[in-house]
C-alpha atoms as a PDB file:
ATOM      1  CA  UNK A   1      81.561 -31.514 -78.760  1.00  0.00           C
ATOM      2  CA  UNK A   2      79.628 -34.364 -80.435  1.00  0.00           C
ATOM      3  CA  UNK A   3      78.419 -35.653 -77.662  1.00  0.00           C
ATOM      4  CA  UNK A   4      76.493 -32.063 -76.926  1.00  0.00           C
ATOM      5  CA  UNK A   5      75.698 -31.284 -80.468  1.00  0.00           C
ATOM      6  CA  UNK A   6      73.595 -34.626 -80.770  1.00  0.00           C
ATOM      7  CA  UNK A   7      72.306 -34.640 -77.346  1.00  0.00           C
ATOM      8  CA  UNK A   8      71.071 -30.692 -77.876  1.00  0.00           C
ATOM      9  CA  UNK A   9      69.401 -31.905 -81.073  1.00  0.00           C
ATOM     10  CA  UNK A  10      67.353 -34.867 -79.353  1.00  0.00           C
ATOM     11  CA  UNK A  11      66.184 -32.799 -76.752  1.00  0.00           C
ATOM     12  CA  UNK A  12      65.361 -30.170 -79.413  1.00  0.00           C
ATOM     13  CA  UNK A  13      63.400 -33.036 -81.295  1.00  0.00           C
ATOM     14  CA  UNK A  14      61.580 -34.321 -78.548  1.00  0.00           C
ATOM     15  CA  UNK A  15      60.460 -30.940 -77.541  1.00  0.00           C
ATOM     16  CA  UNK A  16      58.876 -29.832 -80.700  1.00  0.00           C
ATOM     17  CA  UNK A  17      57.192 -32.651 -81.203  1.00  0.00           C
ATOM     18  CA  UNK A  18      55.947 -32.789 -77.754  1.00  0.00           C
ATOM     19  CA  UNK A  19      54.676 -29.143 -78.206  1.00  0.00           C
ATOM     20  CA  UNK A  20      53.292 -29.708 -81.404  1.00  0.00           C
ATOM     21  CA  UNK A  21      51.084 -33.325 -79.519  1.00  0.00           C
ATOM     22  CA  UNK A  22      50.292 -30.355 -76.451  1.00  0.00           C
ATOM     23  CA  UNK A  23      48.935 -28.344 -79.188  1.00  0.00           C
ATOM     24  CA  UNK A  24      46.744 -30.707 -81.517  1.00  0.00           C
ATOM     25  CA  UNK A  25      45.561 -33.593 -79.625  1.00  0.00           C
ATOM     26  CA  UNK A  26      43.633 -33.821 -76.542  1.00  0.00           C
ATOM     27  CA  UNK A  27      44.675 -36.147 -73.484  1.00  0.00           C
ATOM     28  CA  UNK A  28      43.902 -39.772 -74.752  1.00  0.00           C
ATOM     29  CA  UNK A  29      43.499 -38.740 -77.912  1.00  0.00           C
ATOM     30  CA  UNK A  30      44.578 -41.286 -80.619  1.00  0.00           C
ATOM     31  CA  UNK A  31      45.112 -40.451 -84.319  1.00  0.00           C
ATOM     32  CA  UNK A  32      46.319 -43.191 -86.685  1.00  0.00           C
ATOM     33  CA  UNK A  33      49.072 -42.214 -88.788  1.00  0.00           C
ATOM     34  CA  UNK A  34      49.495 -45.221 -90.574  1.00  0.00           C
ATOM     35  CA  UNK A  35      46.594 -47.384 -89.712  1.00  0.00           C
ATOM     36  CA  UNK A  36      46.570 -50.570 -88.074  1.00  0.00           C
ATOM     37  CA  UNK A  37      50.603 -49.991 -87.308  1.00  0.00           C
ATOM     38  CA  UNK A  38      51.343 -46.261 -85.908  1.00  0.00           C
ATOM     39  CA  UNK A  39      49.218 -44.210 -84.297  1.00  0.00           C
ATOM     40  CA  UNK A  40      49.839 -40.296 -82.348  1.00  0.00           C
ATOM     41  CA  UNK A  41      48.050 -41.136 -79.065  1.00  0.00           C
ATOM     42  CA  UNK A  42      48.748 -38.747 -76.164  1.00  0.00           C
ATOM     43  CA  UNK A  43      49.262 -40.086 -72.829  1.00  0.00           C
ATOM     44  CA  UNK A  44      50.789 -38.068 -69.919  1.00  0.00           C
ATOM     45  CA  UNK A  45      53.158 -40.440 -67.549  1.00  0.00           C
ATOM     46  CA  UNK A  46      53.828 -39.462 -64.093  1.00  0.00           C
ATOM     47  CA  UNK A  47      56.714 -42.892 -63.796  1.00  0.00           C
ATOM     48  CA  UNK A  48      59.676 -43.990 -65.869  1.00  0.00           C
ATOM     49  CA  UNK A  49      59.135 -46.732 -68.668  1.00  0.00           C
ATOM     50  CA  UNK A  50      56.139 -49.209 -67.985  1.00  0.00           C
ATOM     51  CA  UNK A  51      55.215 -47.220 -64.990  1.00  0.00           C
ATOM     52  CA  UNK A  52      57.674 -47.645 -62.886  1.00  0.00           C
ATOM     53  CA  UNK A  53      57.297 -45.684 -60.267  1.00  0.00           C
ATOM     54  CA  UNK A  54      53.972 -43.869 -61.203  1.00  0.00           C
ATOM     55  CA  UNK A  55      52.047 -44.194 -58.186  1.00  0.00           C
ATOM     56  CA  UNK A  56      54.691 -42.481 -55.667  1.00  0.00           C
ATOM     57  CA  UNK A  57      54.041 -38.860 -54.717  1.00  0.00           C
ATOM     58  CA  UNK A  58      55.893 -36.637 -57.018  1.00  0.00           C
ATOM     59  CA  UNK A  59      57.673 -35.293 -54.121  1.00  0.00           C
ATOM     60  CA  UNK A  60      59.433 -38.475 -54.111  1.00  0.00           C
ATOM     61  CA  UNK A  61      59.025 -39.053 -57.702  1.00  0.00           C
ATOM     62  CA  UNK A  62      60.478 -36.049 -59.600  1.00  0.00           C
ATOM     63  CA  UNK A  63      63.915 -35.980 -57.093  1.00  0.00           C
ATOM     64  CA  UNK A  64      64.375 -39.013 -57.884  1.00  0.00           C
ATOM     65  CA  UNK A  65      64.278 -38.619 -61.704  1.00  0.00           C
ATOM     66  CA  UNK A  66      66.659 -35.729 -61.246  1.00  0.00           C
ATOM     67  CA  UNK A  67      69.027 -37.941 -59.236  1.00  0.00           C
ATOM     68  CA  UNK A  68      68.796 -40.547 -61.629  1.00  0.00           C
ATOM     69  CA  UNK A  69      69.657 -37.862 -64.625  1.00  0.00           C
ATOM     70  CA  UNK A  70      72.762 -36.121 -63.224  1.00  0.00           C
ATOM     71  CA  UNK A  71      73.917 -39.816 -62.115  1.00  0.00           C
ATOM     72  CA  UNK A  72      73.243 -40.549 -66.018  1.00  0.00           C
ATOM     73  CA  UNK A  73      75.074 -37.330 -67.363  1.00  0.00           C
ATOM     74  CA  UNK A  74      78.013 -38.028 -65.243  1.00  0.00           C
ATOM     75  CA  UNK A  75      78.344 -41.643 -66.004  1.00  0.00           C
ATOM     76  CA  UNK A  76      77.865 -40.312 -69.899  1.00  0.00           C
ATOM     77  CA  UNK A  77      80.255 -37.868 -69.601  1.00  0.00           C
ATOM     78  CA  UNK A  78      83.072 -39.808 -67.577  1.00  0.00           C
ATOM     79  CA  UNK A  79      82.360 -42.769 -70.593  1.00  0.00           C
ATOM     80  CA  UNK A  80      83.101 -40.779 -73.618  1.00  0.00           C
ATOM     81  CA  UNK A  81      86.410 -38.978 -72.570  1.00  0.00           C
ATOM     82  CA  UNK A  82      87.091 -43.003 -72.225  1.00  0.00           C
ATOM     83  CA  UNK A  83      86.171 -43.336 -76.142  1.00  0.00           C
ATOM     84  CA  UNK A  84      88.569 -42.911 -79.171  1.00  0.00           C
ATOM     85  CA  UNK A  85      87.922 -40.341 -81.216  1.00  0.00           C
ATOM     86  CA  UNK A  86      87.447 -41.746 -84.085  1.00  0.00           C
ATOM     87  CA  UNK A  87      84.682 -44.246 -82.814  1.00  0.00           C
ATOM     88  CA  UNK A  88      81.965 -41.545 -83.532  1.00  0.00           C
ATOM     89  CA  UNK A  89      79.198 -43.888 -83.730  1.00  0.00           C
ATOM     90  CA  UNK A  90      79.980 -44.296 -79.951  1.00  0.00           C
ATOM     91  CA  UNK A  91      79.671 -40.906 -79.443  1.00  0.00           C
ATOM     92  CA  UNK A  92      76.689 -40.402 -81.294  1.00  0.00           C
ATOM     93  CA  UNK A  93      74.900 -43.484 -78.910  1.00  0.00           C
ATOM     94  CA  UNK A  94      76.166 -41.458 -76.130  1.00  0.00           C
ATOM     95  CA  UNK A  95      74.862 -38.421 -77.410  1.00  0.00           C
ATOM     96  CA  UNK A  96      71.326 -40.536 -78.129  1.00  0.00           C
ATOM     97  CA  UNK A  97      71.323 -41.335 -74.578  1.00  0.00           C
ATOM     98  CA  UNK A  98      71.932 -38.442 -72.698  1.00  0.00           C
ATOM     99  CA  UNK A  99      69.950 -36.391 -75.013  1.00  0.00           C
ATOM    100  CA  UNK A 100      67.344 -38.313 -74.297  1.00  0.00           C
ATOM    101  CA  UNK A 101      67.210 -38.714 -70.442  1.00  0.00           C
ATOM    102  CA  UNK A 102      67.647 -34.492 -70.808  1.00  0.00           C
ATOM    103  CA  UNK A 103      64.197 -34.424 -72.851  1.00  0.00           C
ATOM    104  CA  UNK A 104      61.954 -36.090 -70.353  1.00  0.00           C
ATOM    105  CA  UNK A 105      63.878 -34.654 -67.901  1.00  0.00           C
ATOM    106  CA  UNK A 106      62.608 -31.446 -69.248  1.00  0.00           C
ATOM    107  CA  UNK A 107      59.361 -32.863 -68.934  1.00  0.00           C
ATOM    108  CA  UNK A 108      58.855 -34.123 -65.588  1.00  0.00           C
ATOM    109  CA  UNK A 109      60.307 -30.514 -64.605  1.00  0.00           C
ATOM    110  CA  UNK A 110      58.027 -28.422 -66.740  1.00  0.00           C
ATOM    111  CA  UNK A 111      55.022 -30.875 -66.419  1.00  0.00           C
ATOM    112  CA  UNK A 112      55.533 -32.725 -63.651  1.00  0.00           C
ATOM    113  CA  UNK A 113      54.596 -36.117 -66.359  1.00  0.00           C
ATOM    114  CA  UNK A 114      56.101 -37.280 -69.254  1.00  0.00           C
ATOM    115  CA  UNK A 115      54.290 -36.711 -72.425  1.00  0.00           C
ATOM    116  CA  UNK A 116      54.184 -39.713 -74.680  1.00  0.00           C
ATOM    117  CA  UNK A 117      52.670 -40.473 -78.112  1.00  0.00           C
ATOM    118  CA  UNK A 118      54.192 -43.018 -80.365  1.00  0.00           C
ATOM    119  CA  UNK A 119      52.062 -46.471 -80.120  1.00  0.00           C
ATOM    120  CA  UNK A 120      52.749 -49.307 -82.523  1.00  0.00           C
ATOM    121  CA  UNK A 121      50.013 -51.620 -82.842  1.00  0.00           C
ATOM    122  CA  UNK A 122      48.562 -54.035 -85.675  1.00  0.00           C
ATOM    123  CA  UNK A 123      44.607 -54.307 -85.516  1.00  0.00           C
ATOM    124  CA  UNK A 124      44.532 -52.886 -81.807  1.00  0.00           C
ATOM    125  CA  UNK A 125      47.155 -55.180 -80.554  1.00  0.00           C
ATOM    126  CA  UNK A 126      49.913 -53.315 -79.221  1.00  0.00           C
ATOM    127  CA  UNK A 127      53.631 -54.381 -80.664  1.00  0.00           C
ATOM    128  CA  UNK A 128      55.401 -52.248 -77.277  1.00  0.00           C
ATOM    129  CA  UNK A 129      54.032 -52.255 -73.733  1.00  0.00           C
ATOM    130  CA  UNK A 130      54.288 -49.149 -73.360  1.00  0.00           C
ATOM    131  CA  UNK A 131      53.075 -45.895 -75.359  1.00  0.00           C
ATOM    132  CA  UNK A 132      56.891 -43.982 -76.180  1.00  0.00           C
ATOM    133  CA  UNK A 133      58.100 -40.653 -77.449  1.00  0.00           C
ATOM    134  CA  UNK A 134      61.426 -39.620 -79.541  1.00  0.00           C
ATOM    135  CA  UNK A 135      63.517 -39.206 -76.337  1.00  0.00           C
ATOM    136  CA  UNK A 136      62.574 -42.805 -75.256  1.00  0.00           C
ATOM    137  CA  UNK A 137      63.413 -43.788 -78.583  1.00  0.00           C
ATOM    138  CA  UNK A 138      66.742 -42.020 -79.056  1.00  0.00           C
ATOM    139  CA  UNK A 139      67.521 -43.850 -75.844  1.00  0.00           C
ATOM    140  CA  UNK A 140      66.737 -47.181 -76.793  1.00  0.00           C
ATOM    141  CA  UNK A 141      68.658 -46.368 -80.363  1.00  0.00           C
ATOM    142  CA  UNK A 142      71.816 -45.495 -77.947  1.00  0.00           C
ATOM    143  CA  UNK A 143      71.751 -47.861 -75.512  1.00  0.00           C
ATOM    144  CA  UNK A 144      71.093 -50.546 -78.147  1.00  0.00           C
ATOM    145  CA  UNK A 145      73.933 -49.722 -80.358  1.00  0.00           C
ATOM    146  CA  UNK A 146      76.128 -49.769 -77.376  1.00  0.00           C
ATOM    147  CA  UNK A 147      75.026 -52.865 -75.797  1.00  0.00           C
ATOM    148  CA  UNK A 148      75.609 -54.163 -79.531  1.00  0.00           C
ATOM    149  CA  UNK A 149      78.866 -52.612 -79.388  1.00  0.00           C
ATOM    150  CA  UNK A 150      79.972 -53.966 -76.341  1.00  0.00           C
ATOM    151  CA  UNK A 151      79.303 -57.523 -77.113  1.00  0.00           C
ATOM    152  CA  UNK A 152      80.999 -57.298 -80.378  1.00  0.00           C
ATOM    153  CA  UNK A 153      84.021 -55.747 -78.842  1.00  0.00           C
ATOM    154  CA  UNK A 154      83.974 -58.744 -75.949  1.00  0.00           C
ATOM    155  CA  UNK A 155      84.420 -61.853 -78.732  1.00  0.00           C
ATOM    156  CA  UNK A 156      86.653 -60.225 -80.877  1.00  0.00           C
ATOM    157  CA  UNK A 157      89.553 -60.041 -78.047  1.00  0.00           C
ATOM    158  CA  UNK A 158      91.009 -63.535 -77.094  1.00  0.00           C
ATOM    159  CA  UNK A 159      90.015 -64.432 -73.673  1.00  0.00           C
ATOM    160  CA  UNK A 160      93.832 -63.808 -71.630  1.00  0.00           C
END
Protein backbone atom coordinates (compact mmCIF):
# COMPACT_ATOMS: atom_id res chain seq x y z
CA UNK A 1 0.00 0.00 0.00
CA UNK A 2 2.91 2.42 0.57
CA UNK A 3 4.46 1.79 -2.26
CA UNK A 4 1.11 3.11 -4.30
CA UNK A 5 0.20 5.80 -1.91
CA UNK A 6 3.69 7.57 -2.51
CA UNK A 7 4.02 6.68 -6.05
CA UNK A 8 0.17 8.16 -6.70
CA UNK A 9 1.34 11.30 -4.89
CA UNK A 10 4.57 11.89 -7.16
CA UNK A 11 2.77 11.46 -10.16
CA UNK A 12 0.08 13.75 -8.70
CA UNK A 13 2.99 16.31 -7.97
CA UNK A 14 4.59 16.20 -11.12
CA UNK A 15 1.39 16.69 -12.91
CA UNK A 16 0.25 19.83 -11.31
CA UNK A 17 3.17 21.38 -11.57
CA UNK A 18 3.62 20.44 -15.09
CA UNK A 19 0.08 21.90 -15.79
CA UNK A 20 0.58 24.82 -13.88
CA UNK A 21 4.49 25.42 -16.32
CA UNK A 22 1.78 24.46 -19.57
CA UNK A 23 -0.25 27.21 -18.29
CA UNK A 24 2.15 30.23 -17.37
CA UNK A 25 5.24 30.02 -19.30
CA UNK A 26 5.82 29.84 -22.90
CA UNK A 27 8.22 27.16 -24.59
CA UNK A 28 11.82 28.36 -23.63
CA UNK A 29 10.64 30.53 -21.36
CA UNK A 30 12.92 31.07 -18.28
CA UNK A 31 11.83 32.77 -15.02
CA UNK A 32 14.30 33.01 -12.13
CA UNK A 33 12.96 31.97 -8.95
CA UNK A 34 15.81 32.52 -6.95
CA UNK A 35 18.27 34.33 -9.08
CA UNK A 36 21.54 33.29 -10.12
CA UNK A 37 20.65 29.56 -8.54
CA UNK A 38 16.95 28.31 -9.64
CA UNK A 39 15.20 29.22 -12.36
CA UNK A 40 11.36 27.77 -14.00
CA UNK A 41 12.55 27.34 -17.62
CA UNK A 42 10.28 25.22 -19.85
CA UNK A 43 11.76 22.85 -22.17
CA UNK A 44 9.79 20.03 -23.90
CA UNK A 45 12.07 16.64 -24.28
CA UNK A 46 11.24 14.17 -26.84
CA UNK A 47 14.41 11.48 -25.12
CA UNK A 48 15.12 10.18 -21.65
CA UNK A 49 17.73 12.10 -19.38
CA UNK A 50 20.50 14.07 -21.38
CA UNK A 51 18.78 13.22 -24.56
CA UNK A 52 19.10 9.98 -24.86
CA UNK A 53 17.34 8.89 -27.42
CA UNK A 54 15.78 12.23 -28.70
CA UNK A 55 16.45 12.09 -32.23
CA UNK A 56 14.66 8.55 -32.98
CA UNK A 57 11.17 8.70 -34.48
CA UNK A 58 8.66 8.57 -31.77
CA UNK A 59 7.33 5.52 -33.28
CA UNK A 60 10.34 3.93 -31.99
CA UNK A 61 10.74 6.28 -29.21
CA UNK A 62 7.51 6.29 -27.13
CA UNK A 63 7.28 2.04 -27.27
CA UNK A 64 10.21 1.99 -26.06
CA UNK A 65 9.61 4.25 -23.02
CA UNK A 66 6.55 2.15 -22.34
CA UNK A 67 8.65 -1.03 -22.44
CA UNK A 68 11.12 0.41 -20.35
CA UNK A 69 8.20 1.51 -17.67
CA UNK A 70 6.27 -1.76 -17.25
CA UNK A 71 9.91 -3.49 -17.15
CA UNK A 72 10.47 -0.76 -14.25
CA UNK A 73 7.03 -1.37 -12.43
CA UNK A 74 7.58 -5.02 -12.45
CA UNK A 75 11.10 -5.00 -11.28
CA UNK A 76 9.59 -2.35 -8.49
CA UNK A 77 6.97 -4.38 -7.63
CA UNK A 78 8.76 -7.93 -7.52
CA UNK A 79 11.59 -5.75 -5.15
CA UNK A 80 9.37 -4.56 -2.44
CA UNK A 81 7.35 -7.80 -1.62
CA UNK A 82 11.31 -8.72 -1.13
CA UNK A 83 11.49 -5.76 1.61
CA UNK A 84 10.68 -6.00 5.40
CA UNK A 85 8.06 -4.20 6.46
CA UNK A 86 9.34 -2.24 8.69
CA UNK A 87 12.14 -0.79 6.34
CA UNK A 88 9.66 1.97 5.14
CA UNK A 89 12.22 4.26 3.98
CA UNK A 90 12.78 1.45 1.35
CA UNK A 91 9.47 1.56 0.43
CA UNK A 92 9.13 5.08 0.22
CA UNK A 93 12.49 5.08 -2.44
CA UNK A 94 10.52 2.54 -4.21
CA UNK A 95 7.55 4.46 -4.19
CA UNK A 96 9.92 7.69 -5.38
CA UNK A 97 10.92 5.65 -8.21
CA UNK A 98 8.10 4.20 -9.70
CA UNK A 99 6.11 7.23 -9.12
CA UNK A 100 8.29 8.88 -10.98
CA UNK A 101 8.93 6.79 -14.18
CA UNK A 102 4.67 6.81 -14.05
CA UNK A 103 4.79 10.81 -14.32
CA UNK A 104 6.80 11.17 -17.47
CA UNK A 105 5.34 8.26 -18.54
CA UNK A 106 2.18 10.20 -18.47
CA UNK A 107 3.90 12.63 -20.41
CA UNK A 108 5.40 11.10 -23.32
CA UNK A 109 1.73 9.49 -23.66
CA UNK A 110 -0.27 12.66 -23.40
CA UNK A 111 2.46 14.85 -25.11
CA UNK A 112 4.42 12.79 -26.91
CA UNK A 113 7.71 14.96 -24.88
CA UNK A 114 8.57 15.31 -21.54
CA UNK A 115 7.98 18.62 -20.01
CA UNK A 116 10.84 19.87 -17.92
CA UNK A 117 11.53 23.03 -15.87
CA UNK A 118 13.80 22.95 -12.92
CA UNK A 119 17.43 24.42 -13.97
CA UNK A 120 20.05 25.11 -11.33
CA UNK A 121 22.58 27.44 -12.38
CA UNK A 122 24.94 30.15 -10.63
CA UNK A 123 25.58 33.30 -12.95
CA UNK A 124 24.39 31.31 -16.18
CA UNK A 125 26.51 28.35 -15.51
CA UNK A 126 24.48 25.40 -15.24
CA UNK A 127 25.13 23.12 -11.86
CA UNK A 128 23.04 19.83 -13.86
CA UNK A 129 23.38 18.94 -17.54
CA UNK A 130 20.29 18.65 -18.01
CA UNK A 131 17.05 20.91 -17.37
CA UNK A 132 14.76 18.32 -14.74
CA UNK A 133 11.26 18.18 -13.35
CA UNK A 134 9.82 16.67 -9.87
CA UNK A 135 9.41 13.15 -11.36
CA UNK A 136 13.13 13.17 -12.43
CA UNK A 137 13.84 14.33 -9.13
CA UNK A 138 11.76 11.93 -7.04
CA UNK A 139 13.69 9.39 -9.06
CA UNK A 140 17.02 10.44 -8.39
CA UNK A 141 15.83 10.92 -4.46
CA UNK A 142 14.82 6.98 -4.76
CA UNK A 143 17.32 5.56 -6.56
CA UNK A 144 19.90 7.48 -4.50
CA UNK A 145 18.69 6.44 -1.17
CA UNK A 146 18.72 2.94 -2.38
CA UNK A 147 21.99 2.82 -3.99
CA UNK A 148 23.01 4.41 -0.47
CA UNK A 149 21.18 1.71 1.09
CA UNK A 150 22.61 -0.98 -0.66
CA UNK A 151 26.16 -0.14 -0.05
CA UNK A 152 25.59 0.33 3.56
CA UNK A 153 23.87 -2.97 3.84
CA UNK A 154 27.02 -4.69 1.74
CA UNK A 155 29.91 -3.61 4.58
CA UNK A 156 27.97 -4.16 7.43
CA UNK A 157 27.69 -8.14 6.72
CA UNK A 158 31.09 -10.02 7.10
CA UNK A 159 32.27 -11.18 3.82
CA UNK A 160 31.43 -15.46 4.23
Amino acid sequence: MMLLGVSMLVVALDQFTKFLVLNTLSLNESVPVLPNLLYLTYIQNPGAAFGFMANMESLVRIPFFIVSTAAATFIVYMYQRLVPSERLLTRVALGLVWGGALGNLVDRLLYGKVIDFIEMRYHEVQWFPYIFNVADSCITVGLSYLLIEFVLSNRREPAS
